[in-house]
Protein backbone atom coordinates (compact mmCIF):
# COMPACT_ATOMS: atom_id res chain seq x y z
CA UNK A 1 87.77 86.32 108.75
CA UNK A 2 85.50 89.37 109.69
CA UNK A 3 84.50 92.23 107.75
CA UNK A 4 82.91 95.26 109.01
CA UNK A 5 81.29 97.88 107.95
CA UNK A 6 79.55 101.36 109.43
CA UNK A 7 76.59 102.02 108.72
CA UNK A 8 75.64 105.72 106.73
CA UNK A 9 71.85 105.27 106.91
CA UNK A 10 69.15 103.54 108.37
CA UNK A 11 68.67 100.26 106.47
CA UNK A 12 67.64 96.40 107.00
CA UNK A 13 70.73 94.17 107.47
CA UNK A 14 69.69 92.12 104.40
CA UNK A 15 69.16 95.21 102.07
CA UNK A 16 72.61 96.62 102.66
CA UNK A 17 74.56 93.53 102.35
CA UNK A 18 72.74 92.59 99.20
CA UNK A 19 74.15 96.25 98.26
CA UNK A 20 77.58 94.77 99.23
CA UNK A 21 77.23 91.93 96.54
CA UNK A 22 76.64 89.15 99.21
CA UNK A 23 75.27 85.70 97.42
CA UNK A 24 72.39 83.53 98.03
CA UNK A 25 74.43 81.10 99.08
CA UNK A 26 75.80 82.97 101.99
CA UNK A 27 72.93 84.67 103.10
CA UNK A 28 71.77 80.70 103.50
CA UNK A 29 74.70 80.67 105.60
CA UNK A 30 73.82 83.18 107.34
CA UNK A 31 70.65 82.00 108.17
CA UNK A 32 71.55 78.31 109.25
CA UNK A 33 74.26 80.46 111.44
CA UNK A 34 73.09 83.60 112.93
CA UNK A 35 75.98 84.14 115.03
CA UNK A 36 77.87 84.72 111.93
CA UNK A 37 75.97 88.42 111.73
CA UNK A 38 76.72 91.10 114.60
CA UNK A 39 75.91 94.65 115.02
CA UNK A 40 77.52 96.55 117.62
CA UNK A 41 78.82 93.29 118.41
CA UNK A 42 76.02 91.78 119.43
CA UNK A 43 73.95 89.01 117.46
CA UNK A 44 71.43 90.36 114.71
CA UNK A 45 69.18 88.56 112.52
CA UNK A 46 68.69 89.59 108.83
CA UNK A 47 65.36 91.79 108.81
CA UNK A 48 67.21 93.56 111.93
CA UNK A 49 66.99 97.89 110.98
CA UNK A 50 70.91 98.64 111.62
CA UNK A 51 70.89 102.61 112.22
CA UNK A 52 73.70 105.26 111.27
CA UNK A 53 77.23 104.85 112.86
CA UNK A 54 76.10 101.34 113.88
CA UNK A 55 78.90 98.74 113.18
CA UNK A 56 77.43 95.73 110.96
CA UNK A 57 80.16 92.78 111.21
CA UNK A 58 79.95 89.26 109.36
CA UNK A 59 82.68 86.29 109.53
CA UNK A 60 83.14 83.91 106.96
CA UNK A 61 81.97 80.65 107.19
CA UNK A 62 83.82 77.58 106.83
CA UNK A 63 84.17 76.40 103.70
CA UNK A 64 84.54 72.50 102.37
CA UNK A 65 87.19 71.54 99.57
CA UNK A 66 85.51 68.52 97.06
CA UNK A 67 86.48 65.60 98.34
CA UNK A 68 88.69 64.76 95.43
CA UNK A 69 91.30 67.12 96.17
CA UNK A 70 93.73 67.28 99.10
CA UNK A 71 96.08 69.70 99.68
CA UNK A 72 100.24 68.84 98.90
CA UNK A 73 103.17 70.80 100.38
CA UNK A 74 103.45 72.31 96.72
CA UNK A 75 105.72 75.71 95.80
CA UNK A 76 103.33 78.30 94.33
CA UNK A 77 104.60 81.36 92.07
CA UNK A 78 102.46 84.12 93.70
CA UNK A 79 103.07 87.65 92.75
CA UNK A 80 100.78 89.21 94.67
CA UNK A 81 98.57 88.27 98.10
CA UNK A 82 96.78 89.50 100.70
CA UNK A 83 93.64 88.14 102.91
CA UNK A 84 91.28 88.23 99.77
CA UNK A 85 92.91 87.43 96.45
CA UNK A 86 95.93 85.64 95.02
CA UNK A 87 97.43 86.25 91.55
CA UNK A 88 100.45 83.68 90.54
CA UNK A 89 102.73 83.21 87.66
CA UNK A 90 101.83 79.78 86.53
CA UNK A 91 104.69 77.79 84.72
CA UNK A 92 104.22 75.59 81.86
CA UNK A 93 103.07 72.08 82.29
CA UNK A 94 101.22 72.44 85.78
CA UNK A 95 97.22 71.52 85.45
CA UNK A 96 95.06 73.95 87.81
CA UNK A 97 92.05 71.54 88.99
CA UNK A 98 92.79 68.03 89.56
CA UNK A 99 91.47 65.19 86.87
CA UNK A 100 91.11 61.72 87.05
CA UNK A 101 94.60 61.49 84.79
CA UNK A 102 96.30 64.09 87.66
CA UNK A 103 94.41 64.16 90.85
CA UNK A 104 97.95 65.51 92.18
CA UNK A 105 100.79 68.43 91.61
CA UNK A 106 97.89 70.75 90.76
CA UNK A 107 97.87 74.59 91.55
CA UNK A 108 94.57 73.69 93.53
CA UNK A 109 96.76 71.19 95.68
CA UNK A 110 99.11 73.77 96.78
CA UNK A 111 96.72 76.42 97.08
CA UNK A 112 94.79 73.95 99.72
CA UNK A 113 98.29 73.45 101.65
CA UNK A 114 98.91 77.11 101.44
CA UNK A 115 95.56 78.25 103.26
CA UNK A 116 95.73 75.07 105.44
CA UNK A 117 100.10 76.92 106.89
CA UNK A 118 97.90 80.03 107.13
CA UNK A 119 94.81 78.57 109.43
CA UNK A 120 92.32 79.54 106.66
CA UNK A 121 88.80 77.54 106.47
CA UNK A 122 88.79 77.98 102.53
CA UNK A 123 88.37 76.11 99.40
CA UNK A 124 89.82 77.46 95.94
CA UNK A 125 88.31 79.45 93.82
CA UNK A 126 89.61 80.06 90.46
CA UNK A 127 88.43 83.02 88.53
CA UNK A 128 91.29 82.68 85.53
CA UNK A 129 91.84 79.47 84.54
CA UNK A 130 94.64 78.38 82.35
CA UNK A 131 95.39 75.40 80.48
CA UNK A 132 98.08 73.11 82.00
CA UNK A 133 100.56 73.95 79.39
CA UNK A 134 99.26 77.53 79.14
CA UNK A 135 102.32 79.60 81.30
CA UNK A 136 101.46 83.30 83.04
CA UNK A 137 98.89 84.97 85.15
CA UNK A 138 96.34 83.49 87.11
CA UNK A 139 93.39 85.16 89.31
CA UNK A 140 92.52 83.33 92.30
CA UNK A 141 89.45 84.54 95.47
CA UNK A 142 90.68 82.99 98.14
CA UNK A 143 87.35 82.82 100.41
CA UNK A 144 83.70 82.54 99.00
CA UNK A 145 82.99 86.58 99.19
CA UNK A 146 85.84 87.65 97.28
CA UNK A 147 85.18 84.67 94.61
CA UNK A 148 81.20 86.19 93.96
CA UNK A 149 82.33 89.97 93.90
CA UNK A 150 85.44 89.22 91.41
CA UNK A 151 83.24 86.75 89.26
CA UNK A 152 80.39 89.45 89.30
CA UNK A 153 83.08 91.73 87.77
CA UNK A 154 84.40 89.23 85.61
CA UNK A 155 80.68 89.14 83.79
CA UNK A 156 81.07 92.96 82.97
CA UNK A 157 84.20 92.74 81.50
CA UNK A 158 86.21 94.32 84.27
CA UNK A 159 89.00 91.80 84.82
CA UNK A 160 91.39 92.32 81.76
CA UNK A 161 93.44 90.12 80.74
CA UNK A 162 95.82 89.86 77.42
CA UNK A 163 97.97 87.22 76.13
CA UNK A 164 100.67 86.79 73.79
CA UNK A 165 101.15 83.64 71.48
CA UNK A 166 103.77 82.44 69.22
CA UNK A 167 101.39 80.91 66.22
CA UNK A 168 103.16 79.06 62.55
CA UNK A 169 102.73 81.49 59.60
CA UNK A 170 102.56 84.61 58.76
CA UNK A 171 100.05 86.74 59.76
CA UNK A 172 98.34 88.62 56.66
CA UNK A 173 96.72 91.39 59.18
CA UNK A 174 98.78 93.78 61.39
CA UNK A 175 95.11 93.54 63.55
CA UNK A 176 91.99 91.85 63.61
CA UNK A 177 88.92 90.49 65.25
CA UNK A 178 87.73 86.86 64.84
CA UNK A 179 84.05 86.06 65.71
CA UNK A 180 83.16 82.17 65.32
CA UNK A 181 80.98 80.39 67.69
CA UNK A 182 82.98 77.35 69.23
CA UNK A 183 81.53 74.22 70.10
CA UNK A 184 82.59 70.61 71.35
CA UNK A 185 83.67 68.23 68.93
CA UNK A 186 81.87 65.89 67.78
CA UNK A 187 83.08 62.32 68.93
CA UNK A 188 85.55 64.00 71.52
CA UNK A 189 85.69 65.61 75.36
CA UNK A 190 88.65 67.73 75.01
CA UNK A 191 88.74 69.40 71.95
CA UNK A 192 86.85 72.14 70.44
CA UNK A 193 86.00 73.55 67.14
CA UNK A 194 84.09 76.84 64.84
CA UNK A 195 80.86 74.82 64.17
CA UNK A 196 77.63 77.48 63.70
CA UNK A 197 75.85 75.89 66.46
CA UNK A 198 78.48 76.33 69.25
CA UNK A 199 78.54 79.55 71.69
CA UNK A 200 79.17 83.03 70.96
CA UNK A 201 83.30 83.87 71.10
CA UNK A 202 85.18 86.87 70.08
CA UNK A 203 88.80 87.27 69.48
CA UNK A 204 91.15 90.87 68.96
CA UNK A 205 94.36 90.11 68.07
CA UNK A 206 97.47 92.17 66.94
CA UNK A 207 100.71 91.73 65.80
CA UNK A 208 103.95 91.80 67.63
CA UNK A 209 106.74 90.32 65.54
CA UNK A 210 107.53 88.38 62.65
CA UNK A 211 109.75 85.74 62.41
CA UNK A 212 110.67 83.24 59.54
CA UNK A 213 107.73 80.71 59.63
CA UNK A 214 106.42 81.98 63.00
CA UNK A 215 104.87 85.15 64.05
CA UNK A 216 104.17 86.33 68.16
CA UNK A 217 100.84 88.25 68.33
CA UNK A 218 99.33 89.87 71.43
CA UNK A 219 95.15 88.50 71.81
CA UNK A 220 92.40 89.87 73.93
CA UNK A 221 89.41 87.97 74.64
CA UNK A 222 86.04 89.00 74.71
CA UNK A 223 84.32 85.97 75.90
CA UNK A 224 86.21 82.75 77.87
CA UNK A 225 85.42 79.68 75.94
CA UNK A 226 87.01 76.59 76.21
CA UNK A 227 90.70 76.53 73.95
CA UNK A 228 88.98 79.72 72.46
CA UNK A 229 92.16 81.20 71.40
CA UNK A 230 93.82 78.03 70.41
CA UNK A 231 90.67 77.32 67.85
CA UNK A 232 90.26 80.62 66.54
CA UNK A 233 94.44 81.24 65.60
CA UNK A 234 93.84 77.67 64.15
CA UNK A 235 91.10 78.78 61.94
CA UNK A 236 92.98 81.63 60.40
CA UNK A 237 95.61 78.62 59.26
CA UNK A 238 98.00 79.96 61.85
CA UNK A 239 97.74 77.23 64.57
CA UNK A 240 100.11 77.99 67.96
CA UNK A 241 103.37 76.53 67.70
CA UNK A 242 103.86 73.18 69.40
CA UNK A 243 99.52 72.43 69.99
CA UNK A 244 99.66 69.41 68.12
CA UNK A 245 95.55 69.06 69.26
CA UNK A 246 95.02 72.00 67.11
CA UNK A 247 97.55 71.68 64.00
CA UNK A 248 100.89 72.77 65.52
CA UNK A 249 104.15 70.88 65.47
CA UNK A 250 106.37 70.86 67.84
CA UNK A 251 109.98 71.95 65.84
CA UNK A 252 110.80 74.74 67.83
CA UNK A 253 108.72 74.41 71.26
CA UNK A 254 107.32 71.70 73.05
CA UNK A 255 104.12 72.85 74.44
CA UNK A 256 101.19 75.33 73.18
CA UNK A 257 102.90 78.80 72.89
CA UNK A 258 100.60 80.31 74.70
CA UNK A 259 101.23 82.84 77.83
CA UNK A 260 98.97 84.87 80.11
CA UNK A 261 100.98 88.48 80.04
CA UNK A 262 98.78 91.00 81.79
CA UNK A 263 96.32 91.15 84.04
CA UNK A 264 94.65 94.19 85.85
CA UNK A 265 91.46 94.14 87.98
CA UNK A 266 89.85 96.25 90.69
CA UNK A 267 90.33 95.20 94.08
CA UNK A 268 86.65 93.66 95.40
CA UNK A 269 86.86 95.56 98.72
CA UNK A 270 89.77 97.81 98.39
CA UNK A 271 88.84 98.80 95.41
CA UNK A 272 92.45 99.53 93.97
CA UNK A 273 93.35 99.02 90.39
CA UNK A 274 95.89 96.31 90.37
CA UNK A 275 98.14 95.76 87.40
CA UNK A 276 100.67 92.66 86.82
CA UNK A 277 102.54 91.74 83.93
CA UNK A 278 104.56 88.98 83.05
CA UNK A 279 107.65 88.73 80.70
CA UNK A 280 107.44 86.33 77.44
CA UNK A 281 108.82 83.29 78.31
CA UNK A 282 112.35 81.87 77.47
CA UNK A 283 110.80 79.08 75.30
CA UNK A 284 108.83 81.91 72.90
CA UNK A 285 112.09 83.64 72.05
CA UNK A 286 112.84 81.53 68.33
CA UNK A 287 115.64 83.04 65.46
């Protein structure tokens, strides 16, 4: 892929795509493969002065998936695509990145089979990543570029994202914030807890709808740690319904009720506001 840009002053090749949010990993690209920078179409090496109305072009390099994961003729719920980003419905019960336990019938699997039907040199690059039993919306860059730009965003809080959860109890707040630093567990590799030396994590949450013994409450995060939200519900003594890791049972669904409901980001070279939204699933819907 090529993108292209025209110049509107007189600047050094470097200094304006370093305005364009290119890494240091690609400018080392770009250096082991000159012919990967062009202006006017011809060749042009980094500390080249491009002048105004000159058209400064870069393609993509070629990019390397780990050599764990290969790519299977898998059926991806995408909601939205085009040459830079991806955003797909994930269902329940689907792991993202392969594991020693799954190295198969992973999102990343059919995302590799889905750029290798389209003739694209990419690897995948997750910028949302959700639990395998965690259902909804998902973020993907599809090329190394798009990946940096979103994840610089990502940083500064620009890619919103809320969630909606079906936890046991009653919640005693119509609103609330939980701050608790989260750690690993002691003893264990998968699960977390609130322990006062673990990292910073911030939780708003607010109530949707009450139910008998249950209650479904929208949450926001402020920070992305691991099973953040599953920890922090669990530490108000309202653990999600059916996340047995965390205190739930399983009497009325058999997975963590947890869902990814909207996302909206802006564009990395469009630079569009893009919305998406996805329904509560069947399985949160209880008497």
């Amino acid at each position: 892929m090529k993108l292209s840009w025209t110049l509107q002053e007189e600047i050094v090749i470097k200094d304006f795509l370093k305005q364009q949010g290119v890494s240091r990993r690609l400018f080392k690209t770009f250096k082991e493969e000159p012919q990967l920078v062009t202006l006017n179409q011809q060749p042009a090496p980094l500390w080249h002065i491009g002048k105004i109305s000159d058209c400064l072009e870069v393609e993509l390099p070629q990019e390397e998936a780990g050599a764990y994961m290969e790519a299977e003729p898998l059926e991806l719920p995408i909601v939205f695509e085009d040459e830079h980003v991806l955003v797909l419905d994930k269902n329940p019960g689907v792991a993202v990145i392969p594991s020693m336990n799954q190295p198969s019938g992973t999102i990343a699997n059919g995302l590799l089979w889905h750029y290798q039907k389209q003739g694209l040199p990419y690897t995948v690059h997750i910028l949302t990543r959700l639990d395998r039993d965690t259902s909804g919306l998902m973020l993907v860059a599809k090329h190394r570029y798009a990946h940096t730009l979103l994840a610089a965003d990502q940083k500064q809080g620009k890619i919103q994202r809320s969630y909606v959860a079906l936890v046991e109890g009653r919640m005693a707040e119509q609103s609330g914030t939980i701050s608790k630093p989260i750690g690993r567990k002691e003893g264990s590799i998968i699960e977390r807890e609130v322990r006062p030396d673990g990292q910073t994590a911030i939780t708003h949450f607010r109530w949707q709808t009450s139910y008998a013994n249950h209650t479904l409450v929208e949450i926001k995060l402020a920070t992305g740690r691991t099973h953040q939200i599953r920890v922090h519900m669990a530490s108000l003594g309202l653990p999600l319904a059916g996340d047995t890791l965390y205190g739930g049972n399983k009497d009325v669904i058999s997975r963590q009720a947890l869902h990814s409901q909207q996302l909206r980001f802006i564009h990395p070279f469009t630079k569009r506001v893009l919305n998406f939204h996805s329904p509560i699933p069947a399985d949160f819907l209880i008497e």
